[in-house]
Protein backbone atom coordinates (compact mmCIF):
# COMPACT_ATOMS: atom_id res chain seq x y z
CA UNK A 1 -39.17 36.58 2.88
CA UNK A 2 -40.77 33.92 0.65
CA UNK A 3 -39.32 32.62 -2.22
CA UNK A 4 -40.55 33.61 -5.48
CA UNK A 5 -42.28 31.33 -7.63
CA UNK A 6 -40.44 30.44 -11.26
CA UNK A 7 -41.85 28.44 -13.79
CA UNK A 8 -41.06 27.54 -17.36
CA UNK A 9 -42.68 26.31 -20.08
CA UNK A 10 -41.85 25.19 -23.83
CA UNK A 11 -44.57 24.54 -26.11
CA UNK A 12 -42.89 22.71 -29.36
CA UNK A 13 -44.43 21.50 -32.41
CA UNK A 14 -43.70 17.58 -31.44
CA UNK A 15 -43.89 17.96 -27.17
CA UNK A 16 -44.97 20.39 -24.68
CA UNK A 17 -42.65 20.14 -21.71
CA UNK A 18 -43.04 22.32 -18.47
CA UNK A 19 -42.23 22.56 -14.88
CA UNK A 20 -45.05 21.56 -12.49
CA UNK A 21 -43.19 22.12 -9.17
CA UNK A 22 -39.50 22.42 -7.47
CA UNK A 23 -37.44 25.53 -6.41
CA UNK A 24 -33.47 24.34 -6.93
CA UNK A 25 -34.34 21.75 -9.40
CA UNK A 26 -37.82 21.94 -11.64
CA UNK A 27 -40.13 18.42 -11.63
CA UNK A 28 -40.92 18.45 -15.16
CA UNK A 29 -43.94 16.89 -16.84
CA UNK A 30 -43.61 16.35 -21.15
CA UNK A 31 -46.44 15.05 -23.29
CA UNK A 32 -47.07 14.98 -27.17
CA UNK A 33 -48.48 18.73 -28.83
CA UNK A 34 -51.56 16.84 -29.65
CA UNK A 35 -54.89 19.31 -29.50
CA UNK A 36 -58.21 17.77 -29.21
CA UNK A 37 -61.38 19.49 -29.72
CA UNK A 38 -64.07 18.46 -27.44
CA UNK A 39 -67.31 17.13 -29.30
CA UNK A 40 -69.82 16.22 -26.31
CA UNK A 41 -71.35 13.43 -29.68
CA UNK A 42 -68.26 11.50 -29.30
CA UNK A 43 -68.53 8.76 -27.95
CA UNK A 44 -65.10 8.69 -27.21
CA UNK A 45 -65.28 11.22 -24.69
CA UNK A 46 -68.08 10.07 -22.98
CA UNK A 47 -67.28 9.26 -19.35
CA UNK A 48 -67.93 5.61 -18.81
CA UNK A 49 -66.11 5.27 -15.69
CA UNK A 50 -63.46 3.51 -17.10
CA UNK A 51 -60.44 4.30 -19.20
CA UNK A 52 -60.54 7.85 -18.38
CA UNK A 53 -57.59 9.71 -20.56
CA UNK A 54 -55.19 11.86 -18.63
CA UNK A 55 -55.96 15.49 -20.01
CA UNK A 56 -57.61 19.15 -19.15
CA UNK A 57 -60.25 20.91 -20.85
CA UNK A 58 -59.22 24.56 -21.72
CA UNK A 59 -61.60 27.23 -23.18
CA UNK A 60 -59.69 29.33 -25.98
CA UNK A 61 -61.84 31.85 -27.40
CA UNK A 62 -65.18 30.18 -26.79
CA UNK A 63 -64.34 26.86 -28.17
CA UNK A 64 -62.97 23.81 -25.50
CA UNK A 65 -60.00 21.74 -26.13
CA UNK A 66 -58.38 18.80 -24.61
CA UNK A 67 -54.72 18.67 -23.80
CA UNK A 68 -52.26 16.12 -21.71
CA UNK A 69 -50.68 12.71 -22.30
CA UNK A 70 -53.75 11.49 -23.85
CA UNK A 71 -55.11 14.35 -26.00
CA UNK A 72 -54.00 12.46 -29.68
CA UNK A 73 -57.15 9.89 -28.63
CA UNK A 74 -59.68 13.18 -29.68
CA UNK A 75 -57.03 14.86 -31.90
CA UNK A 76 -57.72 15.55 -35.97
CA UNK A 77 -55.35 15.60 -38.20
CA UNK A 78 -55.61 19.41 -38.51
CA UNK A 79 -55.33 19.93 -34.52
CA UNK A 80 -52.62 17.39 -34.23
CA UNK A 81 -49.80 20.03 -35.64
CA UNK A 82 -49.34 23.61 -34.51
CA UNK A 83 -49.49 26.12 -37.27
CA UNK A 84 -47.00 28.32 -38.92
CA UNK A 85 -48.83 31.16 -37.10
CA UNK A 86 -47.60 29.40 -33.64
CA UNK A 87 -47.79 31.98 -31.03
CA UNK A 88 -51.11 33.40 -32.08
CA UNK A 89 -52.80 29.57 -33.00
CA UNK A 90 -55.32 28.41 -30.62
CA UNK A 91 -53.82 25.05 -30.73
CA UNK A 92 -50.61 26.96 -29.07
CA UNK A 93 -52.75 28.55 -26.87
CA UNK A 94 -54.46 25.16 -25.81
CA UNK A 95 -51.17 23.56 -24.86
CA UNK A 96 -49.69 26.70 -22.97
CA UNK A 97 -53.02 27.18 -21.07
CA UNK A 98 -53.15 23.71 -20.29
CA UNK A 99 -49.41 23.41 -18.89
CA UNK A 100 -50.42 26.35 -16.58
CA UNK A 101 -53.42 24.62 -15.48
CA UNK A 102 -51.01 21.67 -14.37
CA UNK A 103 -48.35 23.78 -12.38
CA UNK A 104 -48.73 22.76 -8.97
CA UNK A 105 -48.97 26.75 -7.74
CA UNK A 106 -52.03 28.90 -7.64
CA UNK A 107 -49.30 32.56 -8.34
CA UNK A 108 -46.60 32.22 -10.60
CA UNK A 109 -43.87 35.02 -9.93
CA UNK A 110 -41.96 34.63 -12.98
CA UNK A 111 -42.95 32.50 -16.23
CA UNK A 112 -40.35 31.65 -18.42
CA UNK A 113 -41.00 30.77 -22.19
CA UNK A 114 -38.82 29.29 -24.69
CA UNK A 115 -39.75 30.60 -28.55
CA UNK A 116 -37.53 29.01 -31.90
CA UNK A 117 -35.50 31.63 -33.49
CA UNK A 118 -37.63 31.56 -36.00
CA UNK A 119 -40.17 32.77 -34.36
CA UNK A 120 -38.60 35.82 -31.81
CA UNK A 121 -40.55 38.38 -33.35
CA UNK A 122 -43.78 36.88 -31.36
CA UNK A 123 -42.04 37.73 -27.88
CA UNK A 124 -44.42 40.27 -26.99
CA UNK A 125 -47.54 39.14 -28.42
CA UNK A 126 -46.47 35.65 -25.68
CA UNK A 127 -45.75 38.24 -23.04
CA UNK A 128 -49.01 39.67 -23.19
CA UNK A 129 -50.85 36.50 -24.02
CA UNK A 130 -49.45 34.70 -20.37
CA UNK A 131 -49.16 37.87 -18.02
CA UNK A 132 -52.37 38.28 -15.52
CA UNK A 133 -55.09 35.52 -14.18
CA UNK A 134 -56.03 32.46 -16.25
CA UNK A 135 -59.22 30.79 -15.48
CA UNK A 136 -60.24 26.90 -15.82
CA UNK A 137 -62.80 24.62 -15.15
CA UNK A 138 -64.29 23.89 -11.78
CA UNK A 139 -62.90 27.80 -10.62
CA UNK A 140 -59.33 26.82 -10.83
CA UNK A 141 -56.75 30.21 -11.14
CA UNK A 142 -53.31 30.50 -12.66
CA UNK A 143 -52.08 34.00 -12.30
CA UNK A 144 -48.88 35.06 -13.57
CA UNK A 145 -47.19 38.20 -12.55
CA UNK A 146 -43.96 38.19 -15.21
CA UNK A 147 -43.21 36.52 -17.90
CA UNK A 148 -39.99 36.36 -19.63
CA UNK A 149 -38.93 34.93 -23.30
CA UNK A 150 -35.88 33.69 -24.52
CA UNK A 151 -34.72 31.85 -27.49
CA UNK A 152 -34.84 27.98 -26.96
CA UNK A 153 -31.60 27.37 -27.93
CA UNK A 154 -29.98 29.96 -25.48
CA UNK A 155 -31.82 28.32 -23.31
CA UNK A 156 -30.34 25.17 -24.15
CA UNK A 157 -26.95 26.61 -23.29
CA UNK A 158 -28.08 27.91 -20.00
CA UNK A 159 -28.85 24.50 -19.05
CA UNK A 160 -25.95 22.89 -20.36
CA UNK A 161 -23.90 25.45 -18.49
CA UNK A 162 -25.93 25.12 -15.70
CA UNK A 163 -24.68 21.49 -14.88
CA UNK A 164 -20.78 22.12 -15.14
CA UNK A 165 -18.85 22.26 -11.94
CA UNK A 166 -17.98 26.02 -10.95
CA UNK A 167 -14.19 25.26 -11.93
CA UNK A 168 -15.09 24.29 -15.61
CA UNK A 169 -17.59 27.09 -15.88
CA UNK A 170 -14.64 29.57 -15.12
CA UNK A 171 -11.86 28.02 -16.57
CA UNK A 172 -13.11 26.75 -19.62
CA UNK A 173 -17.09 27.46 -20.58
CA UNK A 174 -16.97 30.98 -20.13
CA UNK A 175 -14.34 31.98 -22.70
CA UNK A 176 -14.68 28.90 -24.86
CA UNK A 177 -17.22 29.39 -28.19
CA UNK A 178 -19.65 27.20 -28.33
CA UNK A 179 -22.32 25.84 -31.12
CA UNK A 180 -25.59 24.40 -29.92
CA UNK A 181 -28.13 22.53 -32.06
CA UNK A 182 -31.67 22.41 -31.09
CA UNK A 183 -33.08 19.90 -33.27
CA UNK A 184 -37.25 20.83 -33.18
CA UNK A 185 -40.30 19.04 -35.18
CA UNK A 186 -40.23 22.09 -37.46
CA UNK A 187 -37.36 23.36 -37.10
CA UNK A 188 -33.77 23.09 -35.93
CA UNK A 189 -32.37 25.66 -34.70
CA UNK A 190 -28.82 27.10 -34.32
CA UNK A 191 -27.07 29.20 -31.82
CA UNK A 192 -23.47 29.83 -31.84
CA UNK A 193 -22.04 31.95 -28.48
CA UNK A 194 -18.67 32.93 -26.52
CA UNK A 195 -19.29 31.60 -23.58
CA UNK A 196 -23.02 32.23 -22.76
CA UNK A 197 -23.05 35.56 -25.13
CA UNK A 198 -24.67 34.73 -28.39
CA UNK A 199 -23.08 35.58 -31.34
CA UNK A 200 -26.23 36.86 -33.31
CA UNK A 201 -24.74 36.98 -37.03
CA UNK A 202 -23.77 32.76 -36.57
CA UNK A 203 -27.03 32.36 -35.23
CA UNK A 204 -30.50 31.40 -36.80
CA UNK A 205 -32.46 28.59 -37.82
CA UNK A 206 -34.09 26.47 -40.88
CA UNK A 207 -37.33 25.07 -41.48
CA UNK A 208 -35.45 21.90 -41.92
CA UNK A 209 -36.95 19.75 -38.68
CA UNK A 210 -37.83 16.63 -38.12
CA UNK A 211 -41.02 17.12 -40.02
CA UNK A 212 -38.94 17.21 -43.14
CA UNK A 213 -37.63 13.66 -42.40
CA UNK A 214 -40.97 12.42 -41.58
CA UNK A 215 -42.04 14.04 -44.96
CA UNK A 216 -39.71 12.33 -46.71
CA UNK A 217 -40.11 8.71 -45.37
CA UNK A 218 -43.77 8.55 -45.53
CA UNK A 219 -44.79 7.90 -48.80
CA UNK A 220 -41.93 4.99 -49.06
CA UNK A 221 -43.39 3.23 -46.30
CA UNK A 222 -47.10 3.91 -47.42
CA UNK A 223 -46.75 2.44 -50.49
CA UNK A 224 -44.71 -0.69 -48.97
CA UNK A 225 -47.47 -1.10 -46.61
CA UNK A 226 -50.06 -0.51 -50.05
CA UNK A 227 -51.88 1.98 -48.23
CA UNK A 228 -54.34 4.21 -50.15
CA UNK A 229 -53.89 7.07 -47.55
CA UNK A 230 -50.34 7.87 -45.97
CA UNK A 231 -49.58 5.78 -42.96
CA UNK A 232 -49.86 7.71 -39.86
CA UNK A 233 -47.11 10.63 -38.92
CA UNK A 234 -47.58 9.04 -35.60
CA UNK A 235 -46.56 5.23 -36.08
CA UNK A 236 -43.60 6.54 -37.71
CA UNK A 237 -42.78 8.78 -34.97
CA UNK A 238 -43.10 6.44 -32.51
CA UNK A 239 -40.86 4.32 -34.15
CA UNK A 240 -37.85 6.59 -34.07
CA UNK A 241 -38.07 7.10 -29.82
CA UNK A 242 -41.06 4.66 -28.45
CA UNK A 243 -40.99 1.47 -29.79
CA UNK A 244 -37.52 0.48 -30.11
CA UNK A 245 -36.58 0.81 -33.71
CA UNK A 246 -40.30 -1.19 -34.57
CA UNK A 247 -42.80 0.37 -36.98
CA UNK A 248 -46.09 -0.94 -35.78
CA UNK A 249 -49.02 -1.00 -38.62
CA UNK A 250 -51.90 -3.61 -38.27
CA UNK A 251 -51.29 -4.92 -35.11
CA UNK A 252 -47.67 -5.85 -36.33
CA UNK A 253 -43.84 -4.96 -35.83
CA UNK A 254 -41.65 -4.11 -38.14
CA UNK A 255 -37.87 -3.62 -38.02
CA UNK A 256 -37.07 0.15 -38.93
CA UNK A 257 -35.30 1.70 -40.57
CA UNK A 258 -35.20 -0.93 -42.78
CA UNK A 259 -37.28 -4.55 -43.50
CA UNK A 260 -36.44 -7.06 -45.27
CA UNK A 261 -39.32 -9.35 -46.52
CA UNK A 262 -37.61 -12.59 -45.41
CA UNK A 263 -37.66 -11.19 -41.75
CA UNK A 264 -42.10 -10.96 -42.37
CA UNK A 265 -44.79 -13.74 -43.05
CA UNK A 266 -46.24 -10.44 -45.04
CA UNK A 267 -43.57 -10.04 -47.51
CA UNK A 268 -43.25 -6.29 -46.33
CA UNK A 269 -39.59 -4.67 -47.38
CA UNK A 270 -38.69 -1.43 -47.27
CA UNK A 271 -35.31 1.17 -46.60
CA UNK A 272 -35.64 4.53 -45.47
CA UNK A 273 -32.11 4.86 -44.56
CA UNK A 274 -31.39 7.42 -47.81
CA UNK A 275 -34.84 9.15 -46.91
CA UNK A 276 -33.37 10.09 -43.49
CA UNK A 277 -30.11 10.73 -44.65
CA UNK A 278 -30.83 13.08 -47.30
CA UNK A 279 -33.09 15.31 -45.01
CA UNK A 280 -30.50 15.17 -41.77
CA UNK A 281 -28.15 16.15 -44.68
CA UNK A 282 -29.69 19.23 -45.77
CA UNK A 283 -30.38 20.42 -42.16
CA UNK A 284 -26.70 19.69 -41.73
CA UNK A 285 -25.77 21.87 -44.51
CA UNK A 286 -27.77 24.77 -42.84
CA UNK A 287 -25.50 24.30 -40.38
CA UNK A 288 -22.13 24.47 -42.00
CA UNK A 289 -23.62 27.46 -44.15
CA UNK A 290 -24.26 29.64 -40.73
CA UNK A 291 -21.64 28.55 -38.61
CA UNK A 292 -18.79 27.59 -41.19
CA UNK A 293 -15.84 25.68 -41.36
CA UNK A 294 -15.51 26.00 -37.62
CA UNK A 295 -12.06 26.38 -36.75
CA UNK A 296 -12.70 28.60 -34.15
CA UNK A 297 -14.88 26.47 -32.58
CA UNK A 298 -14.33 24.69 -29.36
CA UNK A 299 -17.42 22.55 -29.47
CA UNK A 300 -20.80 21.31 -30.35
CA UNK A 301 -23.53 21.03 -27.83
CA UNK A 302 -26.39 18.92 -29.47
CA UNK A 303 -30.20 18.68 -27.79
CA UNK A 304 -33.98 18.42 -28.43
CA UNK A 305 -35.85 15.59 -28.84
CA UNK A 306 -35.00 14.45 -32.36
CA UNK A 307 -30.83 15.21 -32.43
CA UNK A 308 -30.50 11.69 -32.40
CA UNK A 309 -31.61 11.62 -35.93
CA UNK A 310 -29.78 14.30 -37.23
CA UNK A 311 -26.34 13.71 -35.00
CA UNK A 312 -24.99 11.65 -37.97
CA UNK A 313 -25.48 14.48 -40.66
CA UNK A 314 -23.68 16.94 -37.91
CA UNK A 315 -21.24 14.83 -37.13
CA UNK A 316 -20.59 14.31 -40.99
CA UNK A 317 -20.13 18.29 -41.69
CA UNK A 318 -17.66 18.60 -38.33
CA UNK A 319 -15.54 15.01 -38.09
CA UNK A 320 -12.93 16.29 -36.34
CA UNK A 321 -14.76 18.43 -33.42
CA UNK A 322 -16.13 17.25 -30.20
CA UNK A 323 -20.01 16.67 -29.81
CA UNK A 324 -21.72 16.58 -26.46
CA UNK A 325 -24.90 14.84 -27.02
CA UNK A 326 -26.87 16.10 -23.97
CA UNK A 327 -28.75 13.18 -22.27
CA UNK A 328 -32.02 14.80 -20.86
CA UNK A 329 -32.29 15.98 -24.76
CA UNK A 330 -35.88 16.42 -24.93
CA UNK A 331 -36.29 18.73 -21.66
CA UNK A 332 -33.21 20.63 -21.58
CA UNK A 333 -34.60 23.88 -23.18
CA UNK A 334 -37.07 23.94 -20.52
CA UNK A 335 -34.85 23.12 -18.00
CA UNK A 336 -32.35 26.35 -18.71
CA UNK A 337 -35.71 28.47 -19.32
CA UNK A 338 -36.11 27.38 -15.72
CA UNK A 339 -32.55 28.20 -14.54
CA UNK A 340 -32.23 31.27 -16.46
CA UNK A 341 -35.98 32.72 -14.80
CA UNK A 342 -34.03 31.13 -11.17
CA UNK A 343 -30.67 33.58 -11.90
CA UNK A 344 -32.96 36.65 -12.78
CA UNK A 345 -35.11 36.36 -9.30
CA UNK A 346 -31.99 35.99 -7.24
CA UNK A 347 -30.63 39.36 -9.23
């Protein structure tokens, strides 16, 4: 009997991750939610035969977008970010059509899709929008047979439970309650469970993401760079995860979070320190407010692709609890969406 195909996909407002191939354990492929809208004028995306970006064209609704690793080269502003209408966007739809286009497998038995707490109430309107055939360029087929939602951080747990020897899972997971953070570009979310049963009322999530912090930090460092416009969401970004704690602007680095102007020839100085912390703080607050003063709480399980930021805040409201800082932070929602779809085919 052949093996059923799983899948899983998690389209966030900062990355799209997804699994391309593998049956025990998913290959996963993760690239920025950057949407570009293909203008056949620009010169940009004129083929030259050299420096080809790495993307797919997908047709939402009559208009043709670029997404992949290279899509922020086309990208506007206003296609760069999903919108609060997420599920029902065509910038979401983009980026979930195109991470089907680049699974490795023609049928998909079971698609698994992560949504943010926030947004649960779109389940079925994602169900319907992935179940049957998808069609791309050049007569390429996706068709998916199932899909199947759950919230991304449950899914979070499931992956963190996933990689604990069978022993600890019995002895100690399974009865133990547990608090993860899912820290998202919009949002983080919150999920507190017994074991791998959520525990809906201590659950939920804020519109307190890394956006906010991004929000807050921007104008400071525009106007010590004496910008007119706000310096790019994307320099910044990159300067939290890519480049190594360096802000890049105008060909140059800069130390971040903070600059002094005897460490530049351009007399730049700037601290953003108190910008971060005040947002991380808030977030954290959400936190403490849902989940409360803990005591019956075994541990913290922290992911996404931003905790790092906010692990200080968290750490702040709960000093005396242990925090596992999960390593693969940035894919391990889509790795227990893949797990979870894995359990549910072997029944």
């Amino acid at each position: 009997m052949a093996k059923k195909i799983v899948r899983a996909a998690e389209v966030g407002f900062g990355t799209v991750s997804f699994t391309v191939s593998g049956d025990d354990k998913p290959v996963i492929k993760t690239f920025s939610s950057s949407v570009g809208r293909i203008n056949e004028s620009r010169i940009g995306q004129a083929d030259m035969g050299i420096g080809k970006r790495e993307t797919v064209e997908v047709d939402i609704d009559g208009d043709i977008f670029e997404v992949g690793p290279d899509a922020y080269l086309s990208a506007q502003d206003s296609d760069d970010v999903l919108s609060d209408h997420y599920v029902g966007s065509k910038q979401y739809k983009a980026l979930l059509k195109g991470s089907l286009s680049l699974m490795h497998d023609r049928v998909i038995d079971l698609l698994v899709v992560g949504l943010p707490v926030n947004h649960w109430s779109k389940k079925n309107e994602l169900i319907k929008l992935t179940e049957g055939v998808h069609d791309f360029k050049g007569g390429k087929q996706r068709i998916v047979k199932k899909t199947m939602v759950l919230p991304q951080p449950v899914a979070g747990l499931v992956s963190y439970a996933t990689s604990l020897p069978k022993q600890e899972f019995e002895k100690n997971f399974k009865t133990a309650n547990v608090v993860c953070v899912d820290a998202g570009y919009l949002t983080l979310d919150v999920c507190t469970s017994r074991g791998l049963t959520p525990i809906e009322k201590r659950s939920g999530a804020t519109e307190n993401g890394f956006s906010t912090v991004l929000n807050e930090i921007i104008p400071t460092l525009s106007k010590a760079f004496s910008l007119t416009n706000n310096l790019s969401r994307r320099l910044v970004d990159d300067a939290f995860w890519k480049t190594n704690g360096k802000l890049k602007v105008r060909g140059y680095e800069y130390p971040f979070p903070i600059c002094k102007k005897e460490e530049n020839d351009l007399g730049i100085e700037y601290d953003v320190t108190g910008n971060i912390n005040s947002s991380t703080s808030t977030a954290a607050n959400y936190v403490r407010n849902i989940v409360g003063s803990g005591d019956d709480i075994d541990y913290f399980v922290l992911f996404g692709g931003p905790i790092k930021t906010f692990e200080p805040a968290i750490r702040a409201q709960y000093p005396h609890h242990k925090m596992i800082v999960l390593e693969n932070n940035l894919t391990t929602v889509v790795e227990g969406l893949f797990y979870a779809g894995k359990q549910v085919v072997r029944g």
